[in-house]
Protein backbone atom coordinates (compact mmCIF):
# COMPACT_ATOMS: atom_id res chain seq x y z
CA UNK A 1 33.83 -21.23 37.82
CA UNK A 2 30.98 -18.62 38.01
CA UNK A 3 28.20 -19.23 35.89
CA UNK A 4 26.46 -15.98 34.51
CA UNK A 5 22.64 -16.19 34.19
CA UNK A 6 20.42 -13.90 32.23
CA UNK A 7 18.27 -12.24 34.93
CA UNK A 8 14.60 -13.12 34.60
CA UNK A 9 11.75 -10.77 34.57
CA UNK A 10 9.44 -11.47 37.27
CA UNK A 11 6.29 -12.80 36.92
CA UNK A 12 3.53 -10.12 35.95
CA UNK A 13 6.90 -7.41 34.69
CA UNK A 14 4.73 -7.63 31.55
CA UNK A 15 0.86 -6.40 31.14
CA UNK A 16 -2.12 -7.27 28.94
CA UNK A 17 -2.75 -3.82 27.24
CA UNK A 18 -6.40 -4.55 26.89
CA UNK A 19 -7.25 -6.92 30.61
CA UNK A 20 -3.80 -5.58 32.51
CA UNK A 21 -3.11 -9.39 33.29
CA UNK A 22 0.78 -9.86 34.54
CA UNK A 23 2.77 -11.84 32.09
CA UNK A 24 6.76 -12.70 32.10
CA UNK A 25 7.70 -12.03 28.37
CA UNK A 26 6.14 -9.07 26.20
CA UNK A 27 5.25 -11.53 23.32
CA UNK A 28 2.65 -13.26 26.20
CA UNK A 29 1.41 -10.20 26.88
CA UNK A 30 0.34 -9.10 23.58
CA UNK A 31 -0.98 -12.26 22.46
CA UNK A 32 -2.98 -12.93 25.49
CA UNK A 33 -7.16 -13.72 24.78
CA UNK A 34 -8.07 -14.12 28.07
CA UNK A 35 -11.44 -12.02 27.67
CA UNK A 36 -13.09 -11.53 24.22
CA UNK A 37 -12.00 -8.11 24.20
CA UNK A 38 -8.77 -9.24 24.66
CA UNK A 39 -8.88 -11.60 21.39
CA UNK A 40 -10.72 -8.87 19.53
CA UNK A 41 -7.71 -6.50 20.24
CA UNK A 42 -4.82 -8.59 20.61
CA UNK A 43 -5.39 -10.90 17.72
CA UNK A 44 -7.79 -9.51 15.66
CA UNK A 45 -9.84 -11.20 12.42
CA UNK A 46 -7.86 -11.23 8.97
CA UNK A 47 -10.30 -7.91 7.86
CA UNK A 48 -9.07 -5.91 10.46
CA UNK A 49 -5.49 -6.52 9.13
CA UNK A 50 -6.02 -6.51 5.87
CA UNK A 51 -8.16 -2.89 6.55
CA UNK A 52 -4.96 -1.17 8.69
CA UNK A 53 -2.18 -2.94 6.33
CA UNK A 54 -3.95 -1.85 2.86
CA UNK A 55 -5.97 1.48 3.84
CA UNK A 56 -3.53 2.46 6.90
CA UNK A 57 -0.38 2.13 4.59
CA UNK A 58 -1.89 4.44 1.98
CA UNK A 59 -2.31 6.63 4.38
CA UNK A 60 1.01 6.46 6.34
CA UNK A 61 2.69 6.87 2.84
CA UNK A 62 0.39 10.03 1.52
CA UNK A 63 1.65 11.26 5.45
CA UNK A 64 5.32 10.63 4.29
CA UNK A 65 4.95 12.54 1.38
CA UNK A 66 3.47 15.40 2.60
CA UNK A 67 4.88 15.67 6.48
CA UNK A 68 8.31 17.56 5.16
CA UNK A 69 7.07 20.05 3.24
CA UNK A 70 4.83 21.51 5.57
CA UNK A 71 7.73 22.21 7.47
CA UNK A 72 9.87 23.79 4.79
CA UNK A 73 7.31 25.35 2.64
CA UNK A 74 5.16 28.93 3.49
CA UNK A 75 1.40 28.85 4.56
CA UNK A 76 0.18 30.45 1.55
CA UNK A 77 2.00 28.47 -1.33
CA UNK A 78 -0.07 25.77 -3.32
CA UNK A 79 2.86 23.27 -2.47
CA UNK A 80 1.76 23.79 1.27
CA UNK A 81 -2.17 24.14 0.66
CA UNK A 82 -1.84 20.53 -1.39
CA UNK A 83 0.21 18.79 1.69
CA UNK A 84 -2.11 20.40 4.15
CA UNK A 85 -5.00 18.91 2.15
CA UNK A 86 -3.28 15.16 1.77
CA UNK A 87 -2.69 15.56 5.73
CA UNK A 88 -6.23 16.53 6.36
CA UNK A 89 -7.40 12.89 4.03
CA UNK A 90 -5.00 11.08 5.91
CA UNK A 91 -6.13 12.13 9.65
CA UNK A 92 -10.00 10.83 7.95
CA UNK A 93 -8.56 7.73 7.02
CA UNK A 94 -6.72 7.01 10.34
CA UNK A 95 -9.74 8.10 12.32
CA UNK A 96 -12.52 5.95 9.86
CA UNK A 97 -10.29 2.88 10.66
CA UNK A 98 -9.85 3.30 14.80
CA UNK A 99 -14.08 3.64 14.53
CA UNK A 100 -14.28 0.65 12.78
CA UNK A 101 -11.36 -1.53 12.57
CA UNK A 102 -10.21 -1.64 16.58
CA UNK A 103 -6.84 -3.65 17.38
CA UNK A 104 -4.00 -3.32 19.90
CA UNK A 105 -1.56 -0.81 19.54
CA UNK A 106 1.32 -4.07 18.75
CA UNK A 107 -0.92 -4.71 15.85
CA UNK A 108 -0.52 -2.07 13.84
CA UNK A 109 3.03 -1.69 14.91
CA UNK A 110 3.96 -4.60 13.28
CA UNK A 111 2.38 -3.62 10.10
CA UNK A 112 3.34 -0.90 10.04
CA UNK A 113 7.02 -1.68 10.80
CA UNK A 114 7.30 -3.93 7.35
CA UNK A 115 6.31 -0.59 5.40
CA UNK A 116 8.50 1.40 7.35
CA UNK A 117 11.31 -1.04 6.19
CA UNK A 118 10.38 -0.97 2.81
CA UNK A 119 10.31 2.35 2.54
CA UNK A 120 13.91 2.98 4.18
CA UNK A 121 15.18 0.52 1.83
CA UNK A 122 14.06 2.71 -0.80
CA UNK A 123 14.77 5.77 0.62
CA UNK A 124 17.45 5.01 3.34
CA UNK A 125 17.82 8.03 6.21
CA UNK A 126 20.58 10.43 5.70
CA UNK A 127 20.32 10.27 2.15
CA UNK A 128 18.73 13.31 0.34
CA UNK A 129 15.76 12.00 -2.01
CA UNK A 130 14.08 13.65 -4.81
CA UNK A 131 10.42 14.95 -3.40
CA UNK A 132 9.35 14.22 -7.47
CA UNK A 133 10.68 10.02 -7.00
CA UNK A 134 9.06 9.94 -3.88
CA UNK A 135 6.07 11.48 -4.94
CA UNK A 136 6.14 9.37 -8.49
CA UNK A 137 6.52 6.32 -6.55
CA UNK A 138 3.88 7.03 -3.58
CA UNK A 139 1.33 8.20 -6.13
CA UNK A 140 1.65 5.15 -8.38
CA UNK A 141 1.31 2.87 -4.94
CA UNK A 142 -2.07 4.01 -3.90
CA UNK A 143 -3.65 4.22 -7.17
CA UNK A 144 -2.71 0.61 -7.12
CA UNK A 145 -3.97 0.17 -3.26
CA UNK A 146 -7.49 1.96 -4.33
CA UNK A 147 -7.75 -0.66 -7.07
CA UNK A 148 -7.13 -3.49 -5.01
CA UNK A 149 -9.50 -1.97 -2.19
CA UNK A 150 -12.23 -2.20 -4.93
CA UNK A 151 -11.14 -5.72 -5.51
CA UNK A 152 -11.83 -6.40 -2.02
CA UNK A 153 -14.86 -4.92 -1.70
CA UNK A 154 -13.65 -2.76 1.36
CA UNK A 155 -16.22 -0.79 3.20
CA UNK A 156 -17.57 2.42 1.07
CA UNK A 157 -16.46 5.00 3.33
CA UNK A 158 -13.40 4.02 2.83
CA UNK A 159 -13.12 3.82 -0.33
CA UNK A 160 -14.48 7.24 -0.51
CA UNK A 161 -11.76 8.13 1.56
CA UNK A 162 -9.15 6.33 -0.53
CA UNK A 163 -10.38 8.08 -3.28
CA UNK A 164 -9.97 11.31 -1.83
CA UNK A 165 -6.37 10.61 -0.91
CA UNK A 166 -5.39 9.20 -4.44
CA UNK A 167 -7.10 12.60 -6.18
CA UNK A 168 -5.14 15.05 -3.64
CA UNK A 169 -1.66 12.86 -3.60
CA UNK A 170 -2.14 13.69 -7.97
CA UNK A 171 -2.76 17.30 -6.94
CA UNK A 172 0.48 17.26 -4.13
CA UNK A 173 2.48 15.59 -6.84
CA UNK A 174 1.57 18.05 -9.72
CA UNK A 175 2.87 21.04 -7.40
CA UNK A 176 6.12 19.45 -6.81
CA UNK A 177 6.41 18.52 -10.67
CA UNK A 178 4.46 21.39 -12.27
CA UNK A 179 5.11 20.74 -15.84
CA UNK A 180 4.46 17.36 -15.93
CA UNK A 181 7.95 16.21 -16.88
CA UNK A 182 9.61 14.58 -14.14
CA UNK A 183 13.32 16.43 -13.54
CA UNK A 184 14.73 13.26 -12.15
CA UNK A 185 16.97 10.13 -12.72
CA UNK A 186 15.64 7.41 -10.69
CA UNK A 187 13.45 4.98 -12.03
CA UNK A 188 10.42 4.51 -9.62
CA UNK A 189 9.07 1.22 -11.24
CA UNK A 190 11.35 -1.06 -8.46
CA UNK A 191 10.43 0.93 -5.81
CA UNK A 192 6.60 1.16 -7.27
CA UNK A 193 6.75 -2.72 -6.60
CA UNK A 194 8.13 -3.07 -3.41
CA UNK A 195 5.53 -0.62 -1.95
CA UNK A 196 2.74 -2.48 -3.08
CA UNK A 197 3.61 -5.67 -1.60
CA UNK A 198 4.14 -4.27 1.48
CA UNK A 199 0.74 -2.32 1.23
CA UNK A 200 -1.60 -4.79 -0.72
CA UNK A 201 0.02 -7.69 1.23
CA UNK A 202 -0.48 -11.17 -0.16
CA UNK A 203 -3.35 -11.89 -3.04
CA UNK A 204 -6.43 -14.25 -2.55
CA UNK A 205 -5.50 -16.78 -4.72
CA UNK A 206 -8.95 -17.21 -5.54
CA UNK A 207 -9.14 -13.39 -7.05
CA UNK A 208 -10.10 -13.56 -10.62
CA UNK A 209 -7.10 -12.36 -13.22
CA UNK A 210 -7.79 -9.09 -15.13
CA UNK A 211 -6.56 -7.99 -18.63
CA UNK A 212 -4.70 -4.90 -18.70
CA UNK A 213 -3.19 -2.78 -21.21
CA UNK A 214 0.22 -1.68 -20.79
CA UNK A 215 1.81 1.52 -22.96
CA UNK A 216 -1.06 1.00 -25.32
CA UNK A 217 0.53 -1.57 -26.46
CA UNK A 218 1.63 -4.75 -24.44
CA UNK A 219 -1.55 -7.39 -22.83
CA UNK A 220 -0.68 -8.24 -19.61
CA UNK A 221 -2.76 -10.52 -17.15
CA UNK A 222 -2.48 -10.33 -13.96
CA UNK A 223 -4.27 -9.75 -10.17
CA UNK A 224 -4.14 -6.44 -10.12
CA UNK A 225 -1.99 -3.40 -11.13
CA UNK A 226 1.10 -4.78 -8.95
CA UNK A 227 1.28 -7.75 -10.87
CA UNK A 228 1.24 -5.53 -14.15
CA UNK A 229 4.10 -3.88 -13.07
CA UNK A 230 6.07 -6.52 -11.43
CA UNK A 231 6.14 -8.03 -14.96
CA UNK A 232 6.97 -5.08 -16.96
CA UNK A 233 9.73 -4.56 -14.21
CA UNK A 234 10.85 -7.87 -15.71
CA UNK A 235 11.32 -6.36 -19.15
CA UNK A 236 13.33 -2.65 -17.70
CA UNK A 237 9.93 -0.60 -18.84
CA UNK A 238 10.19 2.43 -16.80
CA UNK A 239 7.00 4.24 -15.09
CA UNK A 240 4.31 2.19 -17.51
CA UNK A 241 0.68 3.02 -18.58
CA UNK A 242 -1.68 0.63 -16.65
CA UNK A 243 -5.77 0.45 -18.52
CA UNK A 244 -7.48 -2.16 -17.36
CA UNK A 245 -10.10 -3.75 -20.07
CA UNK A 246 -13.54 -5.00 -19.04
CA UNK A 247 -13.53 -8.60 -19.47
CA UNK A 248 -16.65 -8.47 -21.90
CA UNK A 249 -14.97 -6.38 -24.01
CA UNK A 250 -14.07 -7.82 -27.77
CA UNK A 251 -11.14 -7.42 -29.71
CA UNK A 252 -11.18 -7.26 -33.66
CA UNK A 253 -10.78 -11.33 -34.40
CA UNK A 254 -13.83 -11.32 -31.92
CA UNK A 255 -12.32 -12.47 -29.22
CA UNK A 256 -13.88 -11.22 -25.44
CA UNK A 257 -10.59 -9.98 -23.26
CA UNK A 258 -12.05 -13.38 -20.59
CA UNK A 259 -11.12 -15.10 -23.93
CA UNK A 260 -7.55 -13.64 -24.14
CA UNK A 261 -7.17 -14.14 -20.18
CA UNK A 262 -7.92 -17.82 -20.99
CA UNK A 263 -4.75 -18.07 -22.88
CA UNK A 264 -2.69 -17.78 -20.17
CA UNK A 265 -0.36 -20.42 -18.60
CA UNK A 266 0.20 -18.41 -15.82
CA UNK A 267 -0.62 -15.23 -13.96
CA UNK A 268 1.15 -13.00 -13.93
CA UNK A 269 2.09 -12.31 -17.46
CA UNK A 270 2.81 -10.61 -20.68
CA UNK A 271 0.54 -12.87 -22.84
CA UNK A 272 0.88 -10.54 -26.44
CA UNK A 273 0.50 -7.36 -27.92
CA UNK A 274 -2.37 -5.26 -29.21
CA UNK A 275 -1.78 -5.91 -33.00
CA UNK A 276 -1.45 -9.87 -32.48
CA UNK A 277 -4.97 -9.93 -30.52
């Protein structure tokens, strides 16, 4: 009886894309530290990931937004001139982190593969989207990304930057929906969620909870605006109104909102409403 044997790669069918070192399998390749500019590349420190997964998503998903309707729409519209001008913030973003945030090509393929996933899941290929959901949705994401890049205390140029792409996405998204009313069925808040995790990527645990209110309305703690919404999710309240409130600030039975975060057994969550603070 013949036995069949998967053929082997020789030795060195596989390269180092930093040191060009020969390696058998592709996964030996990419992880190989042989120099330091190998391990600075090839496995780069936790900021450079967190950088390209929570500053390169919101970029990658302003691109997504914008990339089809410069190909659909004529030069001298506003739809195209807001696109053109999300484009233009993105292409700073991608640049600021290549200057400052260098890592292997494999790196930021793999992060940006999970997002990629995510975002098909939402919006699977083949099947015609609303631009207004997408933009609702995309918007909403890195408003929530800026707020956690503040958190972080991520370099000021790029916040600048993020800034820059949250104000122009707003502008993009008010050209697709002009009258302010969305014209659309499909409730973002699910895929508002799912976008975030994928861009924010897992919390410090040791990040202090905020107070937010929700609607006017509902108190909600939580670590960050994701968490906010991942609770109200909970509840089916569509596309909700996220203030946060300074933690010094005092409530009418003179409670500070540190006070009312105090209260709660666990984070995140819908801890009470404005009239029983």
């Amino acid at each position: 009886m013949k036995l069949f044997r998967k053929e082997k790669k020789p030795a060195g069918a596989y390269c180092c894309p930093i040191c060009k070192r020969g390696y058998r399998h592709a996964g030996m390749a990419e992880r190989c530290t042989r120099t330091a500019v190998c391990r600075l590349y090839n496995t780069p420190p936790a900021e450079v990931r967190e950088a390209w997964r929570l500053v390169g998503g919101a970029a990658s998903l302003g691109w997504f937004l914008a990339h089809p309707i410069l190909g659909t729409e004529p030069e001298d519209s506003g739809l195209y001139g807001a696109a053109r001008a999300v484009q233009d913030t993105t292409g700073e973003l991608y640049a600021m982190l290549h200057g400052g945030f260098p890592c292997a090509d494999h790196v930021r393929r793999a992060l940006h593969a999970a997002l990629t996933g995510e975002v098909a899941g939402i919006w699977p290929p083949g099947h015609p989207a609303h631009l207004g959901h997408v933009g609702d949705v995309i918007r909403s994401v890195i408003c929530d990304a800026r707020g956690e890049a503040v958190a972080r205390a991520v370099r000021p140029e790029l916040l600048e930057g993020m800034r820059e792409l949250e104000e122009r996405v707003e502008a993009l998204y008010d050209e697709i929906i002009p009258e302010g009313e969305a014209d659309y069925e499909e409730d973002a808040i699910e895929g508002i969620v799912r976008l975030s995790d994928a861009v924010i990527g897992p919390k410090p645990e040791g990040r202090k909870p905020s107070l937010y209110l929700v609607n006017g309305r509902f108190l909600v703690v939580g670590r960050g605006r994701a968490d906010v919404r991942r609770v109200m999710m909970g509840f089916g309240l569509s596309k909700p109104r996220i203030q946060g409130i300074s933690p010094g600030e005092k409530f009418e039975d003179g409670r500070t909102a540190e006070d009312i975060i105090k209260t709660a057994v666990r984070v995140p969550a819908l801890i009470g409403r404005m009239e029983d603070s």
